[in-house]
PDB file of N, CA and C in Angstrom:
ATOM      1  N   UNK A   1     -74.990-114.332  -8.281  1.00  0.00           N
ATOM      2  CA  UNK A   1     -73.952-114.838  -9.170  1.00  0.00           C
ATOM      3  C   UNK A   1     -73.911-116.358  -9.042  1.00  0.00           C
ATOM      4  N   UNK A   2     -73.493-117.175 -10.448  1.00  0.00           N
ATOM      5  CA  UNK A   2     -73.526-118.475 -10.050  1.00  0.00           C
ATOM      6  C   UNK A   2     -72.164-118.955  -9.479  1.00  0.00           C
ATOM      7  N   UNK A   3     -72.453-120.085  -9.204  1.00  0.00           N
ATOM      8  CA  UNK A   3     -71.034-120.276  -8.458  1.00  0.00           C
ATOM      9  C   UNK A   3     -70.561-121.591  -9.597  1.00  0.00           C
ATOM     10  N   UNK A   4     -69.012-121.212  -9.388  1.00  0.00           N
ATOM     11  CA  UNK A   4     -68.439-121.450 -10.978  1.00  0.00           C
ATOM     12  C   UNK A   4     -66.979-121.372 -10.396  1.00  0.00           C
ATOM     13  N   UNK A   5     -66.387-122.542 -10.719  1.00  0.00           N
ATOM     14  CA  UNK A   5     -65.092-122.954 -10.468  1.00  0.00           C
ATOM     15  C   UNK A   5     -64.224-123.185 -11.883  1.00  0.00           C
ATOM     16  N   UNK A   6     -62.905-122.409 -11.717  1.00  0.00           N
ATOM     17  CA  UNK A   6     -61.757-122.837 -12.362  1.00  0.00           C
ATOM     18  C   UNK A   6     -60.788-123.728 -11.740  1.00  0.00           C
ATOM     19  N   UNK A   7     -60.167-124.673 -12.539  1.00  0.00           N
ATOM     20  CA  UNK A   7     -58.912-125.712 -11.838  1.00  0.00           C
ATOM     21  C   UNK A   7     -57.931-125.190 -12.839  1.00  0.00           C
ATOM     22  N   UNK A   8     -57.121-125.439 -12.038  1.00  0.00           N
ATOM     23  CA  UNK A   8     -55.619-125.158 -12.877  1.00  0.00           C
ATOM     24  C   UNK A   8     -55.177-126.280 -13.496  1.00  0.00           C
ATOM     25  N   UNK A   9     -55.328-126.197 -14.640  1.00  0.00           N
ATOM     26  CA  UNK A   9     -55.308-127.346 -15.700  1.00  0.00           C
ATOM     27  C   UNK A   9     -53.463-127.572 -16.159  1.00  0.00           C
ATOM     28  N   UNK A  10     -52.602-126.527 -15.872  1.00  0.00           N
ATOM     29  CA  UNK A  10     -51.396-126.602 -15.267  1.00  0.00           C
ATOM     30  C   UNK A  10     -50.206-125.788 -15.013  1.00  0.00           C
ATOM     31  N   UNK A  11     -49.633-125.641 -14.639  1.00  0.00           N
ATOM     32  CA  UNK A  11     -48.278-124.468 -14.312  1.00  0.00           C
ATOM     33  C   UNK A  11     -47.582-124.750 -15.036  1.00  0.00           C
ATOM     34  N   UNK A  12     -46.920-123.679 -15.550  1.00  0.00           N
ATOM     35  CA  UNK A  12     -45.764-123.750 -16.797  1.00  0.00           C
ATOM     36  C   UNK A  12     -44.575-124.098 -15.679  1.00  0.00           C
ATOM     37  N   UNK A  13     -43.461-124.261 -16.226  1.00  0.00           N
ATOM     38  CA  UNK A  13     -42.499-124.717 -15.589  1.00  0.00           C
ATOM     39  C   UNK A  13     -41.873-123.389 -15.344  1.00  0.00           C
ATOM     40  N   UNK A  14     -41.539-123.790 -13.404  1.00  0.00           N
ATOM     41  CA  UNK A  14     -41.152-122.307 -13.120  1.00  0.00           C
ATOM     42  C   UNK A  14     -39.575-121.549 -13.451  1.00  0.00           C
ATOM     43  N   UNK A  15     -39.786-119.862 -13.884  1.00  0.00           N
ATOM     44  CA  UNK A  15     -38.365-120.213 -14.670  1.00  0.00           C
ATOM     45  C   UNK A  15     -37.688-118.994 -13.388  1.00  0.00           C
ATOM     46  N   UNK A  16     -36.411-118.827 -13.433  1.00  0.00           N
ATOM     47  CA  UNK A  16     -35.973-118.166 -12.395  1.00  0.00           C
ATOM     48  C   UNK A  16     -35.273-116.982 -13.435  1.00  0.00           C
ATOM     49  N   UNK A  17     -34.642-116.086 -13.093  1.00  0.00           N
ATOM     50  CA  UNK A  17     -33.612-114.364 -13.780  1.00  0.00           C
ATOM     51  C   UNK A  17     -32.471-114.936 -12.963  1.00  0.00           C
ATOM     52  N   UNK A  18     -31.413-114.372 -13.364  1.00  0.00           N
ATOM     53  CA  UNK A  18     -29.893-114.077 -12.757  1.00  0.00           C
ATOM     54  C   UNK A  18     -30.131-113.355 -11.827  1.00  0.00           C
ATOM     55  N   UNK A  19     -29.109-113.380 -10.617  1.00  0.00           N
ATOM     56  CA  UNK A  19     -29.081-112.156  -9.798  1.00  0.00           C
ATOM     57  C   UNK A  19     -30.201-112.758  -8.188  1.00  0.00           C
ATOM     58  N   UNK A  20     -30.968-112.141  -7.687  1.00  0.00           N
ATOM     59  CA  UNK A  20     -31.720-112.646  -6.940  1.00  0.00           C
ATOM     60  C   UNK A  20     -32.074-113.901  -6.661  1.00  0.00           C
ATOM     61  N   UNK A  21     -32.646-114.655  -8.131  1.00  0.00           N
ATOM     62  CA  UNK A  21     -33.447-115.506  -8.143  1.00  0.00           C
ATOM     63  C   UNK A  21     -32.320-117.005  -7.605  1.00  0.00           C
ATOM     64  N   UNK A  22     -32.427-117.497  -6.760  1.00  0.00           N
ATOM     65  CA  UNK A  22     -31.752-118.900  -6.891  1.00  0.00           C
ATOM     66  C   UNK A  22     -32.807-120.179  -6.816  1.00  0.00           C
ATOM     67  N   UNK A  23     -32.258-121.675  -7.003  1.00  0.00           N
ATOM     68  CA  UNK A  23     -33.475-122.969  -6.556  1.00  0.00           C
ATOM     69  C   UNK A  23     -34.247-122.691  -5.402  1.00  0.00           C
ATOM     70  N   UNK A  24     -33.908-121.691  -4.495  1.00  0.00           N
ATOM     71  CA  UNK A  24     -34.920-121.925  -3.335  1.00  0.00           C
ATOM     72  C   UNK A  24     -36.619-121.204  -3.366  1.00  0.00           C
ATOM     73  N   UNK A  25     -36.013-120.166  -4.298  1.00  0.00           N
ATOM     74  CA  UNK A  25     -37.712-119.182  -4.849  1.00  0.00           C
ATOM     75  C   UNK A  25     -38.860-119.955  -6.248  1.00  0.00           C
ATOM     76  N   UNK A  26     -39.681-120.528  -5.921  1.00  0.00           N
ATOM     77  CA  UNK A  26     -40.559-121.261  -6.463  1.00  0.00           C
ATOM     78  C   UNK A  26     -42.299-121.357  -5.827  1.00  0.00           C
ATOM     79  N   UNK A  27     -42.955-122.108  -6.866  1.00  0.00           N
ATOM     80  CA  UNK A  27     -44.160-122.107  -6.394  1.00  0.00           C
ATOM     81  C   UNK A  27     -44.431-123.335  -6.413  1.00  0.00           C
ATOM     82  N   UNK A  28     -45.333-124.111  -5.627  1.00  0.00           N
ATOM     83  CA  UNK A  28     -46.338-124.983  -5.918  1.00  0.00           C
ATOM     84  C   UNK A  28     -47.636-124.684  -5.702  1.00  0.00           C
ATOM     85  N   UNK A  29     -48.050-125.325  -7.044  1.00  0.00           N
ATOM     86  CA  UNK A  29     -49.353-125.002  -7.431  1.00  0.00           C
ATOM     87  C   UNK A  29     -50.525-126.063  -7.992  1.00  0.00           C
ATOM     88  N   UNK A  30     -51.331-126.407  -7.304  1.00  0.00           N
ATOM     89  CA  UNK A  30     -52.493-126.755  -7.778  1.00  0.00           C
ATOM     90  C   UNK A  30     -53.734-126.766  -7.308  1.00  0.00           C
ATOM     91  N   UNK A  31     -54.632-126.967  -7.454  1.00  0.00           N
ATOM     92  CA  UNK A  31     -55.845-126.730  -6.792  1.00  0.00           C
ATOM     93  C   UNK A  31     -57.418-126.385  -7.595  1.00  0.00           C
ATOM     94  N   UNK A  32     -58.147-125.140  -6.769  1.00  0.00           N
ATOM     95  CA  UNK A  32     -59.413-124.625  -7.445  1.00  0.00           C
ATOM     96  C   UNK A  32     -59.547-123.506  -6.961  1.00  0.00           C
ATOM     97  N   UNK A  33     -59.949-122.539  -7.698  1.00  0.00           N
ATOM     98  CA  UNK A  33     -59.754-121.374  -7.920  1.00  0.00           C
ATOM     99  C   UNK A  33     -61.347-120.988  -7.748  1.00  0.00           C
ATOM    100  N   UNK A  34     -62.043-120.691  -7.009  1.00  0.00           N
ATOM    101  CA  UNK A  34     -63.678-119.899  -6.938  1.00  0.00           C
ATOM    102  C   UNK A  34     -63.602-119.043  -7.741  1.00  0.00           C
ATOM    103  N   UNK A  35     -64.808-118.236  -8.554  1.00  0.00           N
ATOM    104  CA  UNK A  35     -65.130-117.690  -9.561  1.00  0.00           C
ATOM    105  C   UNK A  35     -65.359-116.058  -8.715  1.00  0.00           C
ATOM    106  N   UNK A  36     -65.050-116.238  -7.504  1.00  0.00           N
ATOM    107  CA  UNK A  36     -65.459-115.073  -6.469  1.00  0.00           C
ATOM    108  C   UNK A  36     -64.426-114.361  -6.616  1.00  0.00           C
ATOM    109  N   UNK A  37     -62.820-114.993  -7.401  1.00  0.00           N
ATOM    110  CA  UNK A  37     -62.067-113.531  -7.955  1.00  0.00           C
ATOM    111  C   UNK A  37     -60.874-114.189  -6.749  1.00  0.00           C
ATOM    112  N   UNK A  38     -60.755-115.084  -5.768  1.00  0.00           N
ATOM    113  CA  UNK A  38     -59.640-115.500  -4.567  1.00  0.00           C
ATOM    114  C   UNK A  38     -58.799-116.520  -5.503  1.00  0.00           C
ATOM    115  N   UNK A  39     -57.340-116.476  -5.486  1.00  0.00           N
ATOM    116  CA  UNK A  39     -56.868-117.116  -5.706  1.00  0.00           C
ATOM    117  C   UNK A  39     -55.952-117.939  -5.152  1.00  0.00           C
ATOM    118  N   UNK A  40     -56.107-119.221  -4.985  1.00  0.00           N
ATOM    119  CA  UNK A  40     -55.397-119.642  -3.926  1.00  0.00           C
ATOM    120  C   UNK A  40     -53.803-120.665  -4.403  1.00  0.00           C
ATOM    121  N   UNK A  41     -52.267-120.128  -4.002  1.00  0.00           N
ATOM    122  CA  UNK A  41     -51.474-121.045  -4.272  1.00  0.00           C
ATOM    123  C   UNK A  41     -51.141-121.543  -3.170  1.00  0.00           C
ATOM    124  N   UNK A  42     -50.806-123.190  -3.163  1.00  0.00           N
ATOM    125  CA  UNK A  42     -50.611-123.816  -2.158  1.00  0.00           C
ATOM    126  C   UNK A  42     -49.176-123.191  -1.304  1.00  0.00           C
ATOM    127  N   UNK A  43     -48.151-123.155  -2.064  1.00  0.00           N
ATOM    128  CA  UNK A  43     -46.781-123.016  -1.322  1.00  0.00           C
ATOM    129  C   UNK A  43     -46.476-121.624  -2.325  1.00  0.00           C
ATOM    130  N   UNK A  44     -45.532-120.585  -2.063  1.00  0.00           N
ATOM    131  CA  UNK A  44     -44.698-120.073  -2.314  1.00  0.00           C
ATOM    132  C   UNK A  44     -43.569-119.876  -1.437  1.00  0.00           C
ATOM    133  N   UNK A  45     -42.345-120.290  -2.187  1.00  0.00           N
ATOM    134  CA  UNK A  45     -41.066-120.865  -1.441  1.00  0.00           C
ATOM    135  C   UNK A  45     -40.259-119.434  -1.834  1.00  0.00           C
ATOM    136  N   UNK A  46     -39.610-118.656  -0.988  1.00  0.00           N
ATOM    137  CA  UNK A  46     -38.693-117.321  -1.612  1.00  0.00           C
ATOM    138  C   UNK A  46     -37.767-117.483  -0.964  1.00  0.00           C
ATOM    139  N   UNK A  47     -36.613-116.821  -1.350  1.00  0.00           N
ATOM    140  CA  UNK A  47     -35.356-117.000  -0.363  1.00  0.00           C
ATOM    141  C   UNK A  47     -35.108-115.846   0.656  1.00  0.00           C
ATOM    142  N   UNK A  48     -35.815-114.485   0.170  1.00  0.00           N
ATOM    143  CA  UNK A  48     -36.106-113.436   1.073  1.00  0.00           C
ATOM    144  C   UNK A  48     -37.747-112.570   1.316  1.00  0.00           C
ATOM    145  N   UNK A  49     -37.761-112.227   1.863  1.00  0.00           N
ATOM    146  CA  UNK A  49     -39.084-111.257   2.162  1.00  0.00           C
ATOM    147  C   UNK A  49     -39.747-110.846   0.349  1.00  0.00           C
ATOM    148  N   UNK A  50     -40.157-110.622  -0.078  1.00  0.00           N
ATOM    149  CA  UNK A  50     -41.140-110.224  -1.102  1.00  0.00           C
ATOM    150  C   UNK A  50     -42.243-109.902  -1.588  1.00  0.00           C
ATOM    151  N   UNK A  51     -42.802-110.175  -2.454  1.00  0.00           N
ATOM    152  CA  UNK A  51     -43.867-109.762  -3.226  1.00  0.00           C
ATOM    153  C   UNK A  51     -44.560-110.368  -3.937  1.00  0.00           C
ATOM    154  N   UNK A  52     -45.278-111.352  -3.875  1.00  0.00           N
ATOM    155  CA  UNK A  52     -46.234-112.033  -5.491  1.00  0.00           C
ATOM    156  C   UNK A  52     -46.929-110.714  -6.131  1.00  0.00           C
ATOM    157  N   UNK A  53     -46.798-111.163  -7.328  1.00  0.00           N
ATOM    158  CA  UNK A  53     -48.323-110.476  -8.212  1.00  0.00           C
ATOM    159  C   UNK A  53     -47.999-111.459  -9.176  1.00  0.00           C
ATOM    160  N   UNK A  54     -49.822-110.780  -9.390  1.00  0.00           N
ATOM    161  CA  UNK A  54     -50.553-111.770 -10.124  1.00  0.00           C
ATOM    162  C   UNK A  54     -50.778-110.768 -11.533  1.00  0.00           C
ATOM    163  N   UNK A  55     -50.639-111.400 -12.902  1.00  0.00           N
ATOM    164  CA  UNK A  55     -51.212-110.507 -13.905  1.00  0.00           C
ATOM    165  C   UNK A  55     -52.121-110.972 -14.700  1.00  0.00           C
ATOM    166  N   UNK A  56     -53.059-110.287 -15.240  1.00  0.00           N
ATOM    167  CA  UNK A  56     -53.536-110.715 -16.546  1.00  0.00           C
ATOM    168  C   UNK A  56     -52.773-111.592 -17.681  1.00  0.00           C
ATOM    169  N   UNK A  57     -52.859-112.502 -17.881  1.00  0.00           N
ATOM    170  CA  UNK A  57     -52.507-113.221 -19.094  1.00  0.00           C
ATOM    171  C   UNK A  57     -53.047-114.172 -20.091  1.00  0.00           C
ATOM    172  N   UNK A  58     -54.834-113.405 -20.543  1.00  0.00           N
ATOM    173  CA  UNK A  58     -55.416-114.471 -21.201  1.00  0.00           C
ATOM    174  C   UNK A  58     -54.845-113.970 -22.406  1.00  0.00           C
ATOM    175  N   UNK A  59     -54.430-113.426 -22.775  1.00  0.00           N
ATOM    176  CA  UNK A  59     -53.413-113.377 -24.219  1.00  0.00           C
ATOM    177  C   UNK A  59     -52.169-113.948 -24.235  1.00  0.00           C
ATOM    178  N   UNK A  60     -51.714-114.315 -23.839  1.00  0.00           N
ATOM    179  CA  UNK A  60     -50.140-115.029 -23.481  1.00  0.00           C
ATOM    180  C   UNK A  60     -49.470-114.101 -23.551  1.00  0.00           C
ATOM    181  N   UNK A  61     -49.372-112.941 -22.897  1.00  0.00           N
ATOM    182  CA  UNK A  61     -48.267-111.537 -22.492  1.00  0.00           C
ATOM    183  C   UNK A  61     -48.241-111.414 -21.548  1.00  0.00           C
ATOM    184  N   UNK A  62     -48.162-111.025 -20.815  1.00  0.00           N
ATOM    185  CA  UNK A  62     -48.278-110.150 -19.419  1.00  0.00           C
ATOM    186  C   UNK A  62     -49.048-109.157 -19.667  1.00  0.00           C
ATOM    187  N   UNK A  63     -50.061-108.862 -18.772  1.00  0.00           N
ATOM    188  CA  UNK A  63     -51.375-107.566 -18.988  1.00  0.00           C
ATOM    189  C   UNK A  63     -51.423-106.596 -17.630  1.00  0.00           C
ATOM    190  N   UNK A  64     -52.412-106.565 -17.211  1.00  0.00           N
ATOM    191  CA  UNK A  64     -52.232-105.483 -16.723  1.00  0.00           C
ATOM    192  C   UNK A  64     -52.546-106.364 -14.821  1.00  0.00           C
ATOM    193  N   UNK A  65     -51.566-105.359 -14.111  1.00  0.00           N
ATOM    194  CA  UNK A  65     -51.173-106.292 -12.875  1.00  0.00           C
ATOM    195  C   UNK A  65     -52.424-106.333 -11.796  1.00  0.00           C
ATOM    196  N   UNK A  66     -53.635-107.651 -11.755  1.00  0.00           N
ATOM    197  CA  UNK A  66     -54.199-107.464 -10.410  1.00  0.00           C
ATOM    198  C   UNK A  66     -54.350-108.076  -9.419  1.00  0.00           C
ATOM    199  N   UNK A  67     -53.060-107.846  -8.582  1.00  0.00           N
ATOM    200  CA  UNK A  67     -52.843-107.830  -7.136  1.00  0.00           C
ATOM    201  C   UNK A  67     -52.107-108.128  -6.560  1.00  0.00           C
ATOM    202  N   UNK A  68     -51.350-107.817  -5.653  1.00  0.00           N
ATOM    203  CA  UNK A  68     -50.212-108.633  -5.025  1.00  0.00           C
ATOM    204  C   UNK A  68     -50.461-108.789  -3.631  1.00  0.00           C
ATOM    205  N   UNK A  69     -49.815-109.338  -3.116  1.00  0.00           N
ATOM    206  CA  UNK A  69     -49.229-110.232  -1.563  1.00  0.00           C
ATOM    207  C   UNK A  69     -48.463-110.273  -0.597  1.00  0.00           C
ATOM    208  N   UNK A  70     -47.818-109.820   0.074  1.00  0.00           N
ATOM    209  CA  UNK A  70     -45.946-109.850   0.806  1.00  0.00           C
ATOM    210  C   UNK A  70     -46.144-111.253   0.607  1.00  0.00           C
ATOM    211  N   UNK A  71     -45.056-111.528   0.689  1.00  0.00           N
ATOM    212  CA  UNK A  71     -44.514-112.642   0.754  1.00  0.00           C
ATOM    213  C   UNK A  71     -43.283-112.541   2.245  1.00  0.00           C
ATOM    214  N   UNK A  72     -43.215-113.808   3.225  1.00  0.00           N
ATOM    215  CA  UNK A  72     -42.354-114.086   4.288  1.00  0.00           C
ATOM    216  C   UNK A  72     -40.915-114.798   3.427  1.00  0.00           C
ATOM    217  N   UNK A  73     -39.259-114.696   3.840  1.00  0.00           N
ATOM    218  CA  UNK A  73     -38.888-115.579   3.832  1.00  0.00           C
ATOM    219  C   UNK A  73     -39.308-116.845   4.131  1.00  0.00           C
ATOM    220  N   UNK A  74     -38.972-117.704   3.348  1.00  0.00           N
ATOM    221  CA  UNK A  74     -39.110-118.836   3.593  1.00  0.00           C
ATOM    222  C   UNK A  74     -40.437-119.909   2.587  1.00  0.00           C
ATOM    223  N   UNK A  75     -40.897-120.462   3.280  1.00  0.00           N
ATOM    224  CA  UNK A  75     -42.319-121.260   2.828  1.00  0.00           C
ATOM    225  C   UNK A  75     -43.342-120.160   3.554  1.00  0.00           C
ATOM    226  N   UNK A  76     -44.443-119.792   2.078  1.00  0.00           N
ATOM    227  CA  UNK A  76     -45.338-119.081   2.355  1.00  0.00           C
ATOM    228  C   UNK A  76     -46.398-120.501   1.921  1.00  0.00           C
ATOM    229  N   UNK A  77     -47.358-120.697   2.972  1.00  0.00           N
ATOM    230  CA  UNK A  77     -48.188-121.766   2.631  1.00  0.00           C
ATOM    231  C   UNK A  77     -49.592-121.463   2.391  1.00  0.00           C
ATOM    232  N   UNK A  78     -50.503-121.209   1.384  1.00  0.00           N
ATOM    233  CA  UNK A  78     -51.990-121.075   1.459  1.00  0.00           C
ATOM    234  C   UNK A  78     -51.805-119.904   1.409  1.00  0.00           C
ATOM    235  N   UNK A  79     -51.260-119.249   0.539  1.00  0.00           N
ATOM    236  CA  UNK A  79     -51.580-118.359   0.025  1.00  0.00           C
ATOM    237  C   UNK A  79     -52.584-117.553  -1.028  1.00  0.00           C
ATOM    238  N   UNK A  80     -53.277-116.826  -0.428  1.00  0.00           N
ATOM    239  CA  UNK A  80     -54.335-116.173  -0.567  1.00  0.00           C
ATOM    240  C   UNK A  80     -54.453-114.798  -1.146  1.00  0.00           C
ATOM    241  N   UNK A  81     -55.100-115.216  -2.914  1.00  0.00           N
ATOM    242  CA  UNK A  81     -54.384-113.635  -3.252  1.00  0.00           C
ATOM    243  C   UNK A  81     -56.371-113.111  -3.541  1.00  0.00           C
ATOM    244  N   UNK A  82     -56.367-111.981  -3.511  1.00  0.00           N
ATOM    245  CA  UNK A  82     -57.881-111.613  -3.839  1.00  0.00           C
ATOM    246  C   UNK A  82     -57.940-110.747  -4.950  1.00  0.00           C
ATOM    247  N   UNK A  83     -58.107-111.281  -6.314  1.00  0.00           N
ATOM    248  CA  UNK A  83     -58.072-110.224  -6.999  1.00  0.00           C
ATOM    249  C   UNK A  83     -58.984-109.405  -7.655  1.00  0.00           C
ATOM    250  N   UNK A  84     -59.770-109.032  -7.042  1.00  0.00           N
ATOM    251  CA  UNK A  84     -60.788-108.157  -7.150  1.00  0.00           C
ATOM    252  C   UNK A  84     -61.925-108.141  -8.414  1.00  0.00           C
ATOM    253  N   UNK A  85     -61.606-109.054  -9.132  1.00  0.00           N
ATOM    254  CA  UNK A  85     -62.369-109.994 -10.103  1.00  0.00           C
ATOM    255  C   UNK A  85     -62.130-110.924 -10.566  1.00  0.00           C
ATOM    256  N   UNK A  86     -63.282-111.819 -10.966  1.00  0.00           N
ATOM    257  CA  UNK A  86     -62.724-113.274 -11.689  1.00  0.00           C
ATOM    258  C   UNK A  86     -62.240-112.791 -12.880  1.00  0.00           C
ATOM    259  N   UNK A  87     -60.700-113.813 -13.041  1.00  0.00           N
ATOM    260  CA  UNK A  87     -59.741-113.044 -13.941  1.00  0.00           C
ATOM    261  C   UNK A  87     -61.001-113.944 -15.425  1.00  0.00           C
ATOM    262  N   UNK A  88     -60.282-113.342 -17.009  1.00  0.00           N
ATOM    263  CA  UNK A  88     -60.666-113.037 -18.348  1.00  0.00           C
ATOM    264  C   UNK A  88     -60.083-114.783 -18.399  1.00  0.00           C
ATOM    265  N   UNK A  89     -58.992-115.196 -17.952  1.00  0.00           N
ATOM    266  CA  UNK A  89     -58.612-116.352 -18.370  1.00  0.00           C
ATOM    267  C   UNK A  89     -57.277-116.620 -17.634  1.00  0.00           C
ATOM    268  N   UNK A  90     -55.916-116.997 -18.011  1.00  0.00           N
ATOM    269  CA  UNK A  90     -54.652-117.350 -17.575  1.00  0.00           C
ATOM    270  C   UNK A  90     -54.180-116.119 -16.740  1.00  0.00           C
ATOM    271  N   UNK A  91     -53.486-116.552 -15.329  1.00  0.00           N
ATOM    272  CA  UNK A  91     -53.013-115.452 -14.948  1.00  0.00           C
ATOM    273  C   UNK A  91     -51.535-115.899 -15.247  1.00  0.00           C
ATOM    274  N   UNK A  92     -50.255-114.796 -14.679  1.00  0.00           N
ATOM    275  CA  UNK A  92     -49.231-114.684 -14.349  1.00  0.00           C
ATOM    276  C   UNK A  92     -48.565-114.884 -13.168  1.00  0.00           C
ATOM    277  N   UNK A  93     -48.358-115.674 -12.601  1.00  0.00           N
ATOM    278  CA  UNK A  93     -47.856-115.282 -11.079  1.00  0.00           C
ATOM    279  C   UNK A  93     -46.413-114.731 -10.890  1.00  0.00           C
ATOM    280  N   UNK A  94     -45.772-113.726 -10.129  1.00  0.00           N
ATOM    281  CA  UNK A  94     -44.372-113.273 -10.556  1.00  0.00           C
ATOM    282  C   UNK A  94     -43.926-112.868  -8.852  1.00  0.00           C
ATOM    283  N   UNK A  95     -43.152-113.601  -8.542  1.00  0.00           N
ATOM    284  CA  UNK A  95     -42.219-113.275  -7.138  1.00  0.00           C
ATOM    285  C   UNK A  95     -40.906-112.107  -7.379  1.00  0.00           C
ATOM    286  N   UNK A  96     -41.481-111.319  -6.552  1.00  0.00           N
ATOM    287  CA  UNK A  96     -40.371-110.190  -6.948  1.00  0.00           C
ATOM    288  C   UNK A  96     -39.411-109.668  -5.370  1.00  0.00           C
ATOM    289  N   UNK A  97     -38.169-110.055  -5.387  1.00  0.00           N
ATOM    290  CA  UNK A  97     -37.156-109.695  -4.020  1.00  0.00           C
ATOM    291  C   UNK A  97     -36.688-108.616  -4.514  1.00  0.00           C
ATOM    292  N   UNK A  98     -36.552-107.781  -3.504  1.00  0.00           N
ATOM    293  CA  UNK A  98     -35.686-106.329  -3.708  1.00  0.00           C
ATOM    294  C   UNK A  98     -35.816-105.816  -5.195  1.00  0.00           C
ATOM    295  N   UNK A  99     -37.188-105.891  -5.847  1.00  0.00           N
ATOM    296  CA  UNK A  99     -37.223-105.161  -7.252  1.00  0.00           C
ATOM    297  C   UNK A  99     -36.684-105.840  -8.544  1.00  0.00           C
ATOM    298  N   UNK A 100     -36.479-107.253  -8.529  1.00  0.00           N
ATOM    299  CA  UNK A 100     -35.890-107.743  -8.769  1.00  0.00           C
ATOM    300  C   UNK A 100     -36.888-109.465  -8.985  1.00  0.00           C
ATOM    301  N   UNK A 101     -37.278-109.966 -10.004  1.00  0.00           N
ATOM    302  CA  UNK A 101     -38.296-110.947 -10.785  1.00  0.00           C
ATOM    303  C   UNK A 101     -37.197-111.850 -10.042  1.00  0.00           C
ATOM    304  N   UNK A 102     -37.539-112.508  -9.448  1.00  0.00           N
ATOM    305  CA  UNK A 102     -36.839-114.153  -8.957  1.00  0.00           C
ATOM    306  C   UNK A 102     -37.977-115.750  -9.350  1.00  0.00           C
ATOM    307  N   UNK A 103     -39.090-115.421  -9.265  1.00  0.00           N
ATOM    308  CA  UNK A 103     -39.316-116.658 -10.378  1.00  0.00           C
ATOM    309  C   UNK A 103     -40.939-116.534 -10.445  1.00  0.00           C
ATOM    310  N   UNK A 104     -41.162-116.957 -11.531  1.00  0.00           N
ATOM    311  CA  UNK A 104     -42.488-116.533 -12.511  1.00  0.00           C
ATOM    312  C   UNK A 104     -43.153-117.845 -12.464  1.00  0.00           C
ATOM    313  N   UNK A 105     -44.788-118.063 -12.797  1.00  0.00           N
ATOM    314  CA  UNK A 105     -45.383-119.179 -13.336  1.00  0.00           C
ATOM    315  C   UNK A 105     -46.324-118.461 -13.881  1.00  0.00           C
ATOM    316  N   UNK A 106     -47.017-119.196 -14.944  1.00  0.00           N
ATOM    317  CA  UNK A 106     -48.177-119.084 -15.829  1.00  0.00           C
ATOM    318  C   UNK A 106     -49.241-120.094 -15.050  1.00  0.00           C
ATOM    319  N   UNK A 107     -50.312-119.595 -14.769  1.00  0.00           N
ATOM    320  CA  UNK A 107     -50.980-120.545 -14.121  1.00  0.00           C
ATOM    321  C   UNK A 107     -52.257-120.623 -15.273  1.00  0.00           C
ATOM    322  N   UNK A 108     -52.794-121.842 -16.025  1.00  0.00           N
ATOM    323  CA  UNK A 108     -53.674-121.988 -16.780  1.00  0.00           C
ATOM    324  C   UNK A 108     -54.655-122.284 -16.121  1.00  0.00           C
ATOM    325  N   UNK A 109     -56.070-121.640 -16.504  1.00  0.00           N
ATOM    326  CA  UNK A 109     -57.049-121.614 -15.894  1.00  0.00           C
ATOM    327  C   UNK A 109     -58.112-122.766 -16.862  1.00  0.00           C
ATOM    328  N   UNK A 110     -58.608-123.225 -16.463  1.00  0.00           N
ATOM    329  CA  UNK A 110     -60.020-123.852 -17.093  1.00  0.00           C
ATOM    330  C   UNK A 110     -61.025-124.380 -16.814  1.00  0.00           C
ATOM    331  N   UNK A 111     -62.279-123.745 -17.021  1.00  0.00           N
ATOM    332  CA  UNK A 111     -63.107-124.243 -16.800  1.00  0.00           C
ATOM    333  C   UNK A 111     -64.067-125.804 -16.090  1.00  0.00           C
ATOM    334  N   UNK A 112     -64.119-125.543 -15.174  1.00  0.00           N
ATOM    335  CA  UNK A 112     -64.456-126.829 -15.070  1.00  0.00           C
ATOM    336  C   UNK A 112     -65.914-127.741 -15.421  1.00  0.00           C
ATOM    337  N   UNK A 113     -66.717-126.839 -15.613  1.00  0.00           N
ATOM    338  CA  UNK A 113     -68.249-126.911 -16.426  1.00  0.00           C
ATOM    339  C   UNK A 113     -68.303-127.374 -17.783  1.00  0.00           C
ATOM    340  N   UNK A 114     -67.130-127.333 -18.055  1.00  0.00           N
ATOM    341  CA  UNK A 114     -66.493-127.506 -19.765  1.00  0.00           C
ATOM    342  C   UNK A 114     -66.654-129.094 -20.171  1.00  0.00           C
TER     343      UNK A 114
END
C-alpha cells in the first residue's frame, strides 16, 4: 500500500446538547492522519468518564459509526482512535457521557498529495 497522508484541513466549531454537555467537554484538533486507517486527536477534554466515536461523514450526515474509545475524566491527550479503514472522506467525532452527546466535531479531511 502506498503511504498517503490526510491533514485536517479544519474542525467545525465544536457544538455542545443541553443536559450533560457543559464548556469543559471539547476537542482539540489538528494534525495528520496516516492513510493506515489511525486517527489521531490531540486533546479530548470531558467533564466525566466517556466515549468518543468516530462516524462516517463524507456526505455531510452522520453514516455509519467506525469506532470508538473510553474516554478518562478530564484531559484525554493523544488520543488514538483505529478505525479499521482509511475513512471515504470527513469523519464525525462525537463525545458521549452517560448516553448522552456532550460535544461533537466534524473533522475535514484532505488530501495532502492534492
Amino acid at each position: 500500500m502506498f503511504d498517503k497522508k490526510w491533514i485536517y484541513a479544519s474542525a467545525a466549531a465544536v457544538m455542545t446538547t443541553a443536559g450533560v454537555a457543559t464548556a469543559d467537554t471539547y476537542f482539540g484538533l489538528t494534525g495528520v492522519m496516516e492513510e493506515d486507517s489511525s486517527l489521531m486527536i490531540e486533546t479530548v477534554t470531558a467533564d466525566s468518564a466517556g466515549v468518543l466515536e468516530i462516524y462516517d461523514y463524507h456526505t455531510g450526515e452522520r453514516g455509519e459509526l467506525l469506532a470508538t474509545e473510553p474516554l478518562n475524566a478530564g484531559a484525554n491527550n493523544d488520543v488514538l482512535v483505529d478505525l479499521g479503514a482509511a475513512p471515504r472522506g470527513d469523519v464525525l467525532a462525537v463525545v458521549m457521557i452517560d448516553g448522552e452527546m456532550a460535544a461533537m466535531a466534524e473533522i475535514e479531511l484532505e488530501d495532502d498529495d492534492m
